[in-house]
PDB file of N, CA and C in Angstrom:
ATOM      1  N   UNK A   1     110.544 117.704 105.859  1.00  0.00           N
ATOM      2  CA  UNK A   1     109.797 116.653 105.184  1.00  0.00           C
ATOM      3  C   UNK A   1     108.963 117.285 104.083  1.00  0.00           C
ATOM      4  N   UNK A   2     108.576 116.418 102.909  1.00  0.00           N
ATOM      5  CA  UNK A   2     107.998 116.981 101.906  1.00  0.00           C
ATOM      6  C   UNK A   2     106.347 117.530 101.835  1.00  0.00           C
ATOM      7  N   UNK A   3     105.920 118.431 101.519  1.00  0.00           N
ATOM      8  CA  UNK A   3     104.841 118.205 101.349  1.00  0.00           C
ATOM      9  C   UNK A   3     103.870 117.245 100.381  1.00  0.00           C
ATOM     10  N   UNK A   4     102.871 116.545 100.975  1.00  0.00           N
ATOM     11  CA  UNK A   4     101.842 115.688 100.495  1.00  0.00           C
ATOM     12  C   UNK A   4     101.782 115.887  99.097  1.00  0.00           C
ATOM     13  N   UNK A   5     101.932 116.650  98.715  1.00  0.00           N
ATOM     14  CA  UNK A   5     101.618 117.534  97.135  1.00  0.00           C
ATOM     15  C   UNK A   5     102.825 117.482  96.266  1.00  0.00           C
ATOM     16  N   UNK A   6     104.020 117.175  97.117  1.00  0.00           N
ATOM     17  CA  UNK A   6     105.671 117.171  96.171  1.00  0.00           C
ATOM     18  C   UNK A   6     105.935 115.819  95.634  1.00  0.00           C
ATOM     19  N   UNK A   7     105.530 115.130  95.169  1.00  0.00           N
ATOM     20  CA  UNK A   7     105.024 113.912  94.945  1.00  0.00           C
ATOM     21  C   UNK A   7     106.714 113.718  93.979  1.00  0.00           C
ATOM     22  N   UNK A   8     107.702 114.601  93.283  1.00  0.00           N
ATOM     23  CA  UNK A   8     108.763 114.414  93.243  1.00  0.00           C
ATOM     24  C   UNK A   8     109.721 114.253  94.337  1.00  0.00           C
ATOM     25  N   UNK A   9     109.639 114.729  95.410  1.00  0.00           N
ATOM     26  CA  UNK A   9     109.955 114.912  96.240  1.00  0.00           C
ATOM     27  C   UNK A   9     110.489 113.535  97.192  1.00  0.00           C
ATOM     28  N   UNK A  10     108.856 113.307  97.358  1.00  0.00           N
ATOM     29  CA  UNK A  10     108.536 111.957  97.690  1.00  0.00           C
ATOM     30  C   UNK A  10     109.195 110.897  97.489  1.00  0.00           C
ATOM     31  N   UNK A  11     109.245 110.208  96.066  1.00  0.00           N
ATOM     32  CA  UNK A  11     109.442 109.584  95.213  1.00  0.00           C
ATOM     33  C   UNK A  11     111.232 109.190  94.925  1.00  0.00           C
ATOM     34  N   UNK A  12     111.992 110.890  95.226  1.00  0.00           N
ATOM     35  CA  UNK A  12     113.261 110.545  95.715  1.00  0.00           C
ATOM     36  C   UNK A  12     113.596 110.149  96.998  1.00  0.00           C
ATOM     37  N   UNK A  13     112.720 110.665  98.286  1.00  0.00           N
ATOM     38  CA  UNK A  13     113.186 110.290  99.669  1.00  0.00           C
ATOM     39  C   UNK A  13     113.074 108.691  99.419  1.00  0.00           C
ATOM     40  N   UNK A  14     111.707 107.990  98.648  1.00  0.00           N
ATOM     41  CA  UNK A  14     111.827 106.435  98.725  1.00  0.00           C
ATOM     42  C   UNK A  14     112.721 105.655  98.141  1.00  0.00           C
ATOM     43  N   UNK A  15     113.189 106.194  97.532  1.00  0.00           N
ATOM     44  CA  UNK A  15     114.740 105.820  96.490  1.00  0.00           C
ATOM     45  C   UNK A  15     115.952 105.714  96.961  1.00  0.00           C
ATOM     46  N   UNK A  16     116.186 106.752  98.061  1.00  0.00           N
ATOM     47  CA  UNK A  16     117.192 107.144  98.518  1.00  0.00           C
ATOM     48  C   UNK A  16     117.428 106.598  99.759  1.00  0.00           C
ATOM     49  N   UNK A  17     116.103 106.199 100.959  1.00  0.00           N
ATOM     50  CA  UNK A  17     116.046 106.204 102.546  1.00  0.00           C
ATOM     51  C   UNK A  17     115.717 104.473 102.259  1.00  0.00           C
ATOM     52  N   UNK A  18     114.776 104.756 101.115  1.00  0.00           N
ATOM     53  CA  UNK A  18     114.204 103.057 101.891  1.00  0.00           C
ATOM     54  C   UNK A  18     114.932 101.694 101.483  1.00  0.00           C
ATOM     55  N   UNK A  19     115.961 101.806 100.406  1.00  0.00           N
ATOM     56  CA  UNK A  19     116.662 100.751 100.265  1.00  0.00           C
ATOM     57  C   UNK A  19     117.733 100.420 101.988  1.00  0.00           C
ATOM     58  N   UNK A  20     118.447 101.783 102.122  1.00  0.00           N
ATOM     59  CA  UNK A  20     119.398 101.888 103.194  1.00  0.00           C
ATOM     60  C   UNK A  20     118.635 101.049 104.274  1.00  0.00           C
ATOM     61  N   UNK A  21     117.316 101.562 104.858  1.00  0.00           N
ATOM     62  CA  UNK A  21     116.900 100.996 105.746  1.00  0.00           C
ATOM     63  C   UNK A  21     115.917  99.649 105.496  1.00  0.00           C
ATOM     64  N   UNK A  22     115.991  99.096 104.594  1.00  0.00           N
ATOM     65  CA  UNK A  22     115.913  97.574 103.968  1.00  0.00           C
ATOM     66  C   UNK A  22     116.888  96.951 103.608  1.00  0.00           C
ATOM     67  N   UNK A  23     118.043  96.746 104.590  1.00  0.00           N
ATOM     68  CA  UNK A  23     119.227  96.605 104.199  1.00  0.00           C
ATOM     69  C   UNK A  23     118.955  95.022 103.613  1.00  0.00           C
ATOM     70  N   UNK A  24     119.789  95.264 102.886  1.00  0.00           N
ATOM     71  CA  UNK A  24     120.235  93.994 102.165  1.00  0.00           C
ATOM     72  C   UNK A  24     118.914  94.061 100.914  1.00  0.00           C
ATOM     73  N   UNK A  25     118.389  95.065 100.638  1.00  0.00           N
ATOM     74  CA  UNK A  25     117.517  94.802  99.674  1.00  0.00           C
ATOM     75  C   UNK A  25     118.373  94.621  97.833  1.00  0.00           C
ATOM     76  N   UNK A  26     117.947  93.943  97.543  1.00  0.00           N
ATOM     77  CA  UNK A  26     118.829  93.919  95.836  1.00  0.00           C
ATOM     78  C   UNK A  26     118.428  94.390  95.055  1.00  0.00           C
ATOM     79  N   UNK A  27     119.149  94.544  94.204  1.00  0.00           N
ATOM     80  CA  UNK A  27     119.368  95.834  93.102  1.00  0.00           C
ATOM     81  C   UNK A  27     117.819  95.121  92.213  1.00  0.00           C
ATOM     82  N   UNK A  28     117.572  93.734  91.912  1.00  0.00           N
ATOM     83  CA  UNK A  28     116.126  93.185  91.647  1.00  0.00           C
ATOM     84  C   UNK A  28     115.193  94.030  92.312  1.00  0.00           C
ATOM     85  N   UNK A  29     115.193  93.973  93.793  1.00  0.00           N
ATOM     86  CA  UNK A  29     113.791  94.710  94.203  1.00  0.00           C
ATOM     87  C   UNK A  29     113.837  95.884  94.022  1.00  0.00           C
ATOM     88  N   UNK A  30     115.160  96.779  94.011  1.00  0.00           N
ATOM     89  CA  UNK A  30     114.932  98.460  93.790  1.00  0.00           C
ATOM     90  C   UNK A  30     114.773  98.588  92.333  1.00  0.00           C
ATOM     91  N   UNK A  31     114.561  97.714  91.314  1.00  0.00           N
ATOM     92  CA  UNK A  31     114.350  98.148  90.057  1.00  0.00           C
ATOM     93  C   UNK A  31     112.759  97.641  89.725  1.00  0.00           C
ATOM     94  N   UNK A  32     112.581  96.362  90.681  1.00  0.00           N
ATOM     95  CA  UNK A  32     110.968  96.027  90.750  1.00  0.00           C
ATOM     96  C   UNK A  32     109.922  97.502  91.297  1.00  0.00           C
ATOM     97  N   UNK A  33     110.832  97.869  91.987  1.00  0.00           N
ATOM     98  CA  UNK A  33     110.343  99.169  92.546  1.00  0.00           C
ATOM     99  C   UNK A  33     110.094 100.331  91.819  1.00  0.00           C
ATOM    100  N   UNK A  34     110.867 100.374  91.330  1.00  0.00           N
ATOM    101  CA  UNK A  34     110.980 101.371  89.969  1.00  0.00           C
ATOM    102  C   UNK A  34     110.830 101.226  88.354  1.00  0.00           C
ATOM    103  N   UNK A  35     110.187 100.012  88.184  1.00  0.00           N
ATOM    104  CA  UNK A  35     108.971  99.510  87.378  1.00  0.00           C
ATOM    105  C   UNK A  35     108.272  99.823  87.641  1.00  0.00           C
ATOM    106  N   UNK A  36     107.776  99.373  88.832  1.00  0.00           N
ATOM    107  CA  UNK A  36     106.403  99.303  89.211  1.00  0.00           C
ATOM    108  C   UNK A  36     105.481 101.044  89.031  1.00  0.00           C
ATOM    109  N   UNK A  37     106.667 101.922  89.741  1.00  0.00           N
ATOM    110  CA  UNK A  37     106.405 103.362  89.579  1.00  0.00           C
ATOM    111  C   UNK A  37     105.849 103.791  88.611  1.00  0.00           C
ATOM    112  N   UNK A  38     106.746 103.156  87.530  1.00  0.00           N
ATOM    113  CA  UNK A  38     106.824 103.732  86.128  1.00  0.00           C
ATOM    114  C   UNK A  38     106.151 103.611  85.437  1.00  0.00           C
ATOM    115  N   UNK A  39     105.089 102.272  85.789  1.00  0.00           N
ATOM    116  CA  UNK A  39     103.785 101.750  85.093  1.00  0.00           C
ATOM    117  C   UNK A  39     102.398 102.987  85.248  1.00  0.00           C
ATOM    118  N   UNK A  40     102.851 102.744  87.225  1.00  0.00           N
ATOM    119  CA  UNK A  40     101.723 103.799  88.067  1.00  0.00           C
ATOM    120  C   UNK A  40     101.980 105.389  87.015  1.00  0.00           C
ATOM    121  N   UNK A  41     102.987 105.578  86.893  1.00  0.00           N
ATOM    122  CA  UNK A  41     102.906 107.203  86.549  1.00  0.00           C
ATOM    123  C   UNK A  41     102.536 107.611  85.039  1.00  0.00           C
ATOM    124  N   UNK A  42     102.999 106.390  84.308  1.00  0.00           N
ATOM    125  CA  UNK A  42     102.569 106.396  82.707  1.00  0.00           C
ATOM    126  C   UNK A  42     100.842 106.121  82.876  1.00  0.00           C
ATOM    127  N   UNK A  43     100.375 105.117  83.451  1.00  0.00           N
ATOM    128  CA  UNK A  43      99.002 105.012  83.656  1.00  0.00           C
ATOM    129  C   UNK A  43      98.116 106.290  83.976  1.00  0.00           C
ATOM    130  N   UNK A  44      99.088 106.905  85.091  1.00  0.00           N
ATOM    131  CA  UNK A  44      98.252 108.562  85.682  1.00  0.00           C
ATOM    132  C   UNK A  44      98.301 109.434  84.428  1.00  0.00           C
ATOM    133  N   UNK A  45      99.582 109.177  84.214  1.00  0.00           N
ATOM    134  CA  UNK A  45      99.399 110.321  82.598  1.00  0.00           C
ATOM    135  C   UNK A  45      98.418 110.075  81.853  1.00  0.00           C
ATOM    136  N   UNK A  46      98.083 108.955  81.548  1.00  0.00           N
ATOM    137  CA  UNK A  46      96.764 108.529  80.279  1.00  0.00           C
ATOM    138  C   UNK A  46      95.738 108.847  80.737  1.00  0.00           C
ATOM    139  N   UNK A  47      95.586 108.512  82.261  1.00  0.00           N
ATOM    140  CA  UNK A  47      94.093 109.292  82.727  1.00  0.00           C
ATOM    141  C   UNK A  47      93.940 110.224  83.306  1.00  0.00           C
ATOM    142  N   UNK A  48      94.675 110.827  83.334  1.00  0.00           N
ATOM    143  CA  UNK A  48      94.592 112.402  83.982  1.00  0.00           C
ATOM    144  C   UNK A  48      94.893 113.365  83.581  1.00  0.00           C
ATOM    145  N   UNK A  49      95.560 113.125  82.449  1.00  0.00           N
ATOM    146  CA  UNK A  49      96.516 113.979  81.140  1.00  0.00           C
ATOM    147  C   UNK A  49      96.964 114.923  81.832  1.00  0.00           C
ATOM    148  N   UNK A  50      97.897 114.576  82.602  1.00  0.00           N
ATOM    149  CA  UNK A  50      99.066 114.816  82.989  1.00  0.00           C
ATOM    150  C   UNK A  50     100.150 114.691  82.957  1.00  0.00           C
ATOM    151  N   UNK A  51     101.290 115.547  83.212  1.00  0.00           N
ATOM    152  CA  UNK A  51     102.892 114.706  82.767  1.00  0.00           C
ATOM    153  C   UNK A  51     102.891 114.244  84.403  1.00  0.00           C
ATOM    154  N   UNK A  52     103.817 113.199  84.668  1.00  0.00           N
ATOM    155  CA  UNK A  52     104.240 112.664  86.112  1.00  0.00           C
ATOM    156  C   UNK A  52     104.292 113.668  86.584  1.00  0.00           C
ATOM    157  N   UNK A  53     105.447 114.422  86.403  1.00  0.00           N
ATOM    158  CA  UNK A  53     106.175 115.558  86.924  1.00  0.00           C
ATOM    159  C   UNK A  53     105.016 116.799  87.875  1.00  0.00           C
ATOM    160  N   UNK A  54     104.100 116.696  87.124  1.00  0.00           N
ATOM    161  CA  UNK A  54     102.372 117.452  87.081  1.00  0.00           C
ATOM    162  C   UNK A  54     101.582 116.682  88.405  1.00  0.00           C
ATOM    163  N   UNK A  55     101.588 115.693  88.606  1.00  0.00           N
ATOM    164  CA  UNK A  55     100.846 114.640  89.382  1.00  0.00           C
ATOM    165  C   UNK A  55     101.397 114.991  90.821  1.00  0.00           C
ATOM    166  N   UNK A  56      99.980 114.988  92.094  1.00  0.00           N
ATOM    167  CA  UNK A  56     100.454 115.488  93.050  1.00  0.00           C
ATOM    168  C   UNK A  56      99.677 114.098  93.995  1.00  0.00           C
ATOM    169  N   UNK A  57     100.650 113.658  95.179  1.00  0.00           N
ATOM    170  CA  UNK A  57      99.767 112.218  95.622  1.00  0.00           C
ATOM    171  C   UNK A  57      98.530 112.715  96.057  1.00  0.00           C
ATOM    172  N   UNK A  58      97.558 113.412  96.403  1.00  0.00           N
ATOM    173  CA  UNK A  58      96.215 113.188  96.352  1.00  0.00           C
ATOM    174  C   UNK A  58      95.537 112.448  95.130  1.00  0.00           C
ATOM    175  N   UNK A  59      96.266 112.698  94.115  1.00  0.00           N
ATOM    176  CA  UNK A  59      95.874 111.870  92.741  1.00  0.00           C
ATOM    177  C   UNK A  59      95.575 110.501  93.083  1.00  0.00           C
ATOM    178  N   UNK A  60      96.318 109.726  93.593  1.00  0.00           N
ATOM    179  CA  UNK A  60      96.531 108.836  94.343  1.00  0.00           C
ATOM    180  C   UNK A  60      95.600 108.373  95.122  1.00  0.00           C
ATOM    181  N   UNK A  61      94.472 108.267  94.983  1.00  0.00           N
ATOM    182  CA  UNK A  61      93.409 108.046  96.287  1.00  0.00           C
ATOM    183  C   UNK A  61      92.882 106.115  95.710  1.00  0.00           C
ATOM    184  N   UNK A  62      91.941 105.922  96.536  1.00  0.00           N
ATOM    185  CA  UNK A  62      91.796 104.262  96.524  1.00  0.00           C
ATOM    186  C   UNK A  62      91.168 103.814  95.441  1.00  0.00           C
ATOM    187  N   UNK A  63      90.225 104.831  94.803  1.00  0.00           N
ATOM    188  CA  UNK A  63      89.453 104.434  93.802  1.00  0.00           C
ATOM    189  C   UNK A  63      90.621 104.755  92.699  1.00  0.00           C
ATOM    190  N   UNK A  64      91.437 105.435  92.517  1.00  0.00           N
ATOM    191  CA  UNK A  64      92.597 105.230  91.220  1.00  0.00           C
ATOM    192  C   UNK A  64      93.437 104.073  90.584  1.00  0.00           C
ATOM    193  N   UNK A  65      93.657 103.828  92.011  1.00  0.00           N
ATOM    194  CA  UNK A  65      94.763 102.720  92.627  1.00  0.00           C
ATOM    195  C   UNK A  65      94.078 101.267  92.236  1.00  0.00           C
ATOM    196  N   UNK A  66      93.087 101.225  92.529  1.00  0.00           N
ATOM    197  CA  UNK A  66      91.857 100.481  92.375  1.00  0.00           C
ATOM    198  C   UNK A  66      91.897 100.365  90.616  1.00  0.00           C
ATOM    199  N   UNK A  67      91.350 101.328  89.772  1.00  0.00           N
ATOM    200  CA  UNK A  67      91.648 101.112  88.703  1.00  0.00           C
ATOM    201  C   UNK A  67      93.071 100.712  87.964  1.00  0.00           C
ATOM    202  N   UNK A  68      93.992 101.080  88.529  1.00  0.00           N
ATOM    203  CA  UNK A  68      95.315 100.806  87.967  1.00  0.00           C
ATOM    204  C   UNK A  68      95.392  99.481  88.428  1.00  0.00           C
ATOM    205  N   UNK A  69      94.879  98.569  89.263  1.00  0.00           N
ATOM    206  CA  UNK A  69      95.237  97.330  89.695  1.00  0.00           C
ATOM    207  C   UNK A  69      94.261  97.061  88.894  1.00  0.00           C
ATOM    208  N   UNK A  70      92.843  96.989  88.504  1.00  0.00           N
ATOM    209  CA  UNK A  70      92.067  96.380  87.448  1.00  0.00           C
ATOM    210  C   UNK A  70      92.845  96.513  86.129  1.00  0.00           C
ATOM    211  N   UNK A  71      93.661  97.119  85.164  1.00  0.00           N
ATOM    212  CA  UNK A  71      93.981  97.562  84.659  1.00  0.00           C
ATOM    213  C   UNK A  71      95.439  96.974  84.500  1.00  0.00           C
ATOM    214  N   UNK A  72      96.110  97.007  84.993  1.00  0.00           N
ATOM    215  CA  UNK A  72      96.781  95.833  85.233  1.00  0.00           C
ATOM    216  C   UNK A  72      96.597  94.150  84.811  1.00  0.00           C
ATOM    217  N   UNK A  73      96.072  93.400  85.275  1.00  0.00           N
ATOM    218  CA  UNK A  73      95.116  92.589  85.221  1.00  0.00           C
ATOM    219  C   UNK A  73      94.549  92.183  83.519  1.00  0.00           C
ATOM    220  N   UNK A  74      93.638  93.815  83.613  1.00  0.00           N
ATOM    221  CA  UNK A  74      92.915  93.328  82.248  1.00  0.00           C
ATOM    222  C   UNK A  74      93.947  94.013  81.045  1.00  0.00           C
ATOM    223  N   UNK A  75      94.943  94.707  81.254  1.00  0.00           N
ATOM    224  CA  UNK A  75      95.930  94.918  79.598  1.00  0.00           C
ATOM    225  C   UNK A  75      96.857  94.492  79.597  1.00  0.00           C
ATOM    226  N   UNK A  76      97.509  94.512  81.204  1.00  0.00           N
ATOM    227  CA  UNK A  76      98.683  93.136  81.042  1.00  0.00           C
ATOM    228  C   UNK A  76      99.094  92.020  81.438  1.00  0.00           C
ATOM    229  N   UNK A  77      97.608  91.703  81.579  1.00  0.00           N
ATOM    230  CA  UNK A  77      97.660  90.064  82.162  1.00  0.00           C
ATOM    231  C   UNK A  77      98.200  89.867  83.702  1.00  0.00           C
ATOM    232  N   UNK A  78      98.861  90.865  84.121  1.00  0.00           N
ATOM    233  CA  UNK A  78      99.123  90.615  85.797  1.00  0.00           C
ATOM    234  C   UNK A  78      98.073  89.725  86.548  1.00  0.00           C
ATOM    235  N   UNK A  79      97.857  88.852  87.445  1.00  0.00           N
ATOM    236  CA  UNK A  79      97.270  88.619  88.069  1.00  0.00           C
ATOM    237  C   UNK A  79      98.171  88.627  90.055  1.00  0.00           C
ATOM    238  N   UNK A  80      96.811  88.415  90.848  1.00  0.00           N
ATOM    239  CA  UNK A  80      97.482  88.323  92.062  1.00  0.00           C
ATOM    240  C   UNK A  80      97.868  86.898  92.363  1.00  0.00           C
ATOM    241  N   UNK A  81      98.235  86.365  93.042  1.00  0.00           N
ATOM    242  CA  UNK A  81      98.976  85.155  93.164  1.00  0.00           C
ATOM    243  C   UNK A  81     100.011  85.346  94.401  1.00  0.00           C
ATOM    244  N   UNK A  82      99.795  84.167  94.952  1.00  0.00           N
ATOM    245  CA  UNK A  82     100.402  83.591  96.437  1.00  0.00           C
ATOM    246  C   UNK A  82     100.723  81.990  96.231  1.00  0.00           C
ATOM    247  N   UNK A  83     102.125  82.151  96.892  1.00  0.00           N
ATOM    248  CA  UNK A  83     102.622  80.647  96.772  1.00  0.00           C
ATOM    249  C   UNK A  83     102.547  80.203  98.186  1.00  0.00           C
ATOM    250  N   UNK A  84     102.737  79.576  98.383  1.00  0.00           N
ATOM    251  CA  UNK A  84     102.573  78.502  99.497  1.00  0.00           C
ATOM    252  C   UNK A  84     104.080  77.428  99.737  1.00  0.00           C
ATOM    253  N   UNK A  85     104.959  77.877 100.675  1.00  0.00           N
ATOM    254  CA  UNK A  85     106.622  77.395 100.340  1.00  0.00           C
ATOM    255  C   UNK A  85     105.934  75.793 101.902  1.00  0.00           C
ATOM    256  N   UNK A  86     106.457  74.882 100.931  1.00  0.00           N
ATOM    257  CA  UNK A  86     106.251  74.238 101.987  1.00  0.00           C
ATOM    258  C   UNK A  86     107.383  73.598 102.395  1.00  0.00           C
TER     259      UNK A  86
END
C-alpha cells in the first residue's frame, strides 16, 4: 500500500480499484471524478506553488479543503444543493 505522502500513487489506486468495486459506475461519474481532481490539484498549485506531481496528501488537511470549497462557490459559482425526488 502507498505511502500517505505518494499522493501519485494514491490517485492511481482510486482510478484503477474504485470504479471495479462500484460496479456499474459510468464513464459520467469516473470523469466527474476526474474533474473534480483536476480542479483540486490546479487550485493546490496556485496556493502552494506547487506542481501536482510535488503535492503530498498532508497538503490536504480540512482547513485547505475548506478553502477550495469556498472557492469554488465564490469563482465558479458552484453552489451546494440537494434535491428532494419525490
Amino acid at each position: 500500500m502507498p505511502t500517505s505522502a505518494d499522493l501519485p500513487a494514491l490517485m492511481e489506486a482510486f482510478f484503477t480499484q474504485r470504479p471495479i468495486a462500484q460496479r456499474g459506475a459510468s464513464p459520467h461519474t469516473i470523469a466527474s471524478y476526474r474533474d473534480t481532481f483536476r480542479i483540486l490539484f490546479q487550485f493546490a498549485q496556485k496556493r502552494l506553488s506547487r506542481l501536482p506531481s510535488m503535492l503530498t496528501l498532508e497538503k490536504f488537511d480540512a482547513p485547505f479543503l475548506g478553502k477550495f470549497l469556498d472557492d469554488l462557490e465564490s469563482v465558479r459559482g458552484n453552489q451546494a444543493r440537494s434535491e428532494i425526488c419525490a
